[in-house]
N, C-alpha and C. Protein backbone atom coordinates (compact mmCIF):
# COMPACT_ATOMS: atom_id res chain seq x y z
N UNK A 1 131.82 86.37 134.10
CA UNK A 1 132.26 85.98 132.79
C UNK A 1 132.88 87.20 132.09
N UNK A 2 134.06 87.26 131.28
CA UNK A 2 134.52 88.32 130.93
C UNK A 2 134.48 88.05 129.25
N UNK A 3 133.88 88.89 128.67
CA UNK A 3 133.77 88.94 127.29
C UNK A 3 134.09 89.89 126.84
N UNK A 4 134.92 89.99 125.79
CA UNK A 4 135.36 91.42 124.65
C UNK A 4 134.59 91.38 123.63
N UNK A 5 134.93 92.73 122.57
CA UNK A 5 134.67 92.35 121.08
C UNK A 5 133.39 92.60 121.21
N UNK A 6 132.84 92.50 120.00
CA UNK A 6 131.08 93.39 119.48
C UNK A 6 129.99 92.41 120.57
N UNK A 7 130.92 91.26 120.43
CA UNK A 7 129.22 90.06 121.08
C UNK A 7 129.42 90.20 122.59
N UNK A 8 129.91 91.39 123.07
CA UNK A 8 130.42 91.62 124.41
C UNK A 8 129.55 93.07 124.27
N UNK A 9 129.25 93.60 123.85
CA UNK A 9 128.05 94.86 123.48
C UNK A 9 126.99 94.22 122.96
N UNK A 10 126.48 93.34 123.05
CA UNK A 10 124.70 93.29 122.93
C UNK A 10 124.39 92.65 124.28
N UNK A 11 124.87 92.62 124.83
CA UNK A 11 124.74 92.24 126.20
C UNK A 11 124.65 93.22 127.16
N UNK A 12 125.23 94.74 126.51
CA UNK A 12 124.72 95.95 127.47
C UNK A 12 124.65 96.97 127.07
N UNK A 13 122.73 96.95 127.58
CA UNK A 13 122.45 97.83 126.81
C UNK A 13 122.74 99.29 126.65
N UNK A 14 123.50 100.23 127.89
CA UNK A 14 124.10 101.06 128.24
C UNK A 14 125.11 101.51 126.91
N UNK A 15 125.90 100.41 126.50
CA UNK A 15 127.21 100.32 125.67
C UNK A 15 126.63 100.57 124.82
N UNK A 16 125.57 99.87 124.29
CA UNK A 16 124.98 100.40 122.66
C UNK A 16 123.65 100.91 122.51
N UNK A 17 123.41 101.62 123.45
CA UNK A 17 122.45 102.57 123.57
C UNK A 17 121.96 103.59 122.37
N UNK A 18 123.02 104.08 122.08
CA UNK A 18 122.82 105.04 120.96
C UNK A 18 122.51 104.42 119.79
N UNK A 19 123.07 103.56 119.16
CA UNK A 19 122.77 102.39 118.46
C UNK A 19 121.00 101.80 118.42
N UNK A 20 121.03 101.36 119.39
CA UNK A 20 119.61 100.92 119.72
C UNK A 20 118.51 102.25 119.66
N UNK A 21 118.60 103.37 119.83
CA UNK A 21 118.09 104.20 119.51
C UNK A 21 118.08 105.03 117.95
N UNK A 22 118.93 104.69 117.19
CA UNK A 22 118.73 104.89 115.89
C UNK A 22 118.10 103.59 115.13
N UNK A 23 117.40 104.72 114.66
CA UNK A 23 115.89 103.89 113.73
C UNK A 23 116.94 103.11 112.41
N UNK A 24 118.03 103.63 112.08
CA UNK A 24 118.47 103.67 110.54
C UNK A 24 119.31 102.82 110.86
N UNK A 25 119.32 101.65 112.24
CA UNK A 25 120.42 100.98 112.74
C UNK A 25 119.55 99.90 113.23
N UNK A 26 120.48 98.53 112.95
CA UNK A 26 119.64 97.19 113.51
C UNK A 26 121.36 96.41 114.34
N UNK A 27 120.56 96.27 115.65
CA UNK A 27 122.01 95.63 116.17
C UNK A 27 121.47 93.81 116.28
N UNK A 28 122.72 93.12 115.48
CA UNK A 28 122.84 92.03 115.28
C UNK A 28 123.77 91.14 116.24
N UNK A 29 122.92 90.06 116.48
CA UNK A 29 124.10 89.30 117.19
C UNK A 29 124.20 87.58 116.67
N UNK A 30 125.06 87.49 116.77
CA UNK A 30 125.64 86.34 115.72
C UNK A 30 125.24 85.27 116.59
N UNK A 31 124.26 84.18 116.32
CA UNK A 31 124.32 82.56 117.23
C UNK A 31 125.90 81.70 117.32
N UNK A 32 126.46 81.88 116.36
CA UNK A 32 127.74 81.02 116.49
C UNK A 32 128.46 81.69 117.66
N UNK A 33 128.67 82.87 117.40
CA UNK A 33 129.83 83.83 118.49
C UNK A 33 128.84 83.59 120.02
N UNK A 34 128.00 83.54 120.18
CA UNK A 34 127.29 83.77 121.26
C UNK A 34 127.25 82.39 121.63
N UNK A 35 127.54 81.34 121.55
CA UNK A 35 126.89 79.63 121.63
C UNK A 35 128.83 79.41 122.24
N UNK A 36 129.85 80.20 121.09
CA UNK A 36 131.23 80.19 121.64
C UNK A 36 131.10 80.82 122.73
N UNK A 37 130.90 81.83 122.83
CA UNK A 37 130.92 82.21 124.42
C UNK A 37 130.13 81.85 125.46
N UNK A 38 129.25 81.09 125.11
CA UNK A 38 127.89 80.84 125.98
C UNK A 38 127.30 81.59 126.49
N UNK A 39 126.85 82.54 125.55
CA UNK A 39 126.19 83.63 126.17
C UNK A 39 124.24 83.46 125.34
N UNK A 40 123.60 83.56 126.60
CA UNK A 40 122.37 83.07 125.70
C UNK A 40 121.31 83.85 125.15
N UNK A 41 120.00 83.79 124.47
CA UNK A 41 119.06 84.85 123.60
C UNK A 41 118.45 86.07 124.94
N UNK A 42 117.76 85.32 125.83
CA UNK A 42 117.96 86.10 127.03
C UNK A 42 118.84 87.02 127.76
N UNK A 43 120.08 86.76 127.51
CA UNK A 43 120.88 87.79 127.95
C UNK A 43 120.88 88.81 127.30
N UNK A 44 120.79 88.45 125.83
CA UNK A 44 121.25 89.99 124.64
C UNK A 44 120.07 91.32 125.52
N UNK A 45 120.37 92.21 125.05
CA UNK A 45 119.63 93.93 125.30
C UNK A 45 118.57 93.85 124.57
N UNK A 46 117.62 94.21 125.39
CA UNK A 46 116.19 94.57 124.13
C UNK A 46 116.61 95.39 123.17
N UNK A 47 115.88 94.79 121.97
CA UNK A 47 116.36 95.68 121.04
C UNK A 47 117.21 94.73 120.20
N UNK A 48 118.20 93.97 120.41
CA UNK A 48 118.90 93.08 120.02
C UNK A 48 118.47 91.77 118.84
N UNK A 49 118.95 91.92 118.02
CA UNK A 49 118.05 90.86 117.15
C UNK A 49 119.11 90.14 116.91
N UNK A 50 118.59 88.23 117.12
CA UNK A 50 119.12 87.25 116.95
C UNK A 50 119.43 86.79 115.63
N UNK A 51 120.13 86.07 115.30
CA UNK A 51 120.32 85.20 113.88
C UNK A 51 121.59 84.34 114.01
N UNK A 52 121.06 83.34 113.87
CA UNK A 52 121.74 82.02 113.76
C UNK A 52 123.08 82.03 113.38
N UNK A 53 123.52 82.82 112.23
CA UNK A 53 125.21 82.87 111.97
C UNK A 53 125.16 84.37 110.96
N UNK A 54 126.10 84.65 111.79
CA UNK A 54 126.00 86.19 110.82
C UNK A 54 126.75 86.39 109.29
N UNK A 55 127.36 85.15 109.40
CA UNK A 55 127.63 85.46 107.54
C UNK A 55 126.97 84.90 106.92
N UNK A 56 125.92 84.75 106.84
CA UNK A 56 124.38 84.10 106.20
C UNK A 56 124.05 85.50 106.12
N UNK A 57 123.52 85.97 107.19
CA UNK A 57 122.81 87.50 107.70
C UNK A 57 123.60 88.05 106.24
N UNK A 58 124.92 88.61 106.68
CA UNK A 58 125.78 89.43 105.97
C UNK A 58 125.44 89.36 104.18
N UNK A 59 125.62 88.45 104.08
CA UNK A 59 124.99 87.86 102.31
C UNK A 59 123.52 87.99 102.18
N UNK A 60 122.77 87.41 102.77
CA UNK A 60 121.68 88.01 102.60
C UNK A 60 121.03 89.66 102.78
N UNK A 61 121.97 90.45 103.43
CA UNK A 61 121.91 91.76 103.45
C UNK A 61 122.41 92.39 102.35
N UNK A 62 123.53 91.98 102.09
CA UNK A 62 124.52 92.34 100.62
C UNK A 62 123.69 92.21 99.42
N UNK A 63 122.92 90.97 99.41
CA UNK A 63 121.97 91.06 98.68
C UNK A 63 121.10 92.08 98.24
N UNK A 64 120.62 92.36 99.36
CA UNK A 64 118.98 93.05 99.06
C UNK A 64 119.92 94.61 99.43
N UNK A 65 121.26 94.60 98.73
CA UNK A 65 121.88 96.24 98.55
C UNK A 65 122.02 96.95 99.65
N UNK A 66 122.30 96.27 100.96
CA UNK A 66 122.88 97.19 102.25
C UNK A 66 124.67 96.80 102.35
N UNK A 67 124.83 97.99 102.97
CA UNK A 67 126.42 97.93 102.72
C UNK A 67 127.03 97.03 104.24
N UNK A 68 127.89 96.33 104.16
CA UNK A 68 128.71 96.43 105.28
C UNK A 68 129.67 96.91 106.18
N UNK A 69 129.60 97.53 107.40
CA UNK A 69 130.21 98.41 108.02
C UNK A 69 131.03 97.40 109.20
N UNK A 70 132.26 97.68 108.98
CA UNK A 70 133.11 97.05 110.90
C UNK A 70 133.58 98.28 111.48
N UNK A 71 132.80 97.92 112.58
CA UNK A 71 133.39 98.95 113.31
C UNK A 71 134.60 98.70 114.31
């Protein structure tokens, strides 16, 4: 299966390693993007935290005063 793009990095953990090792960092992976690609909760990298649709996530983060970053 060939996947690009961010939901193509929680799938290895190698790629976002450094990431996953900073405490001051939470790696997110979106249910919609992942259900489009068919990629499933099992596959993501330990470390990897699920959520159902990430612009829910995103607003509810904005909320409680964390910034948003694209990388």
């Amino acid at each position: 299966m060939y996947l690009n793009g961010g939901i193509a990095a929680v799938t290895q953990r190698n790629r976002i390693k450094p990431l996953l090792e900073n405490k001051k960092v939470q790696v997110v992976a979106c249910g919609t993007s992942m259900e489009a690609r068919n990629i499933q909760k099992d596959e993501l990298a330990p470390g990897v935290i699920y959520v159902p649709a990430s612009l829910k996530e995103i607003i509810k983060r904005m909320q409680e005063g964390y910034i948003y970053l694209v990388l």
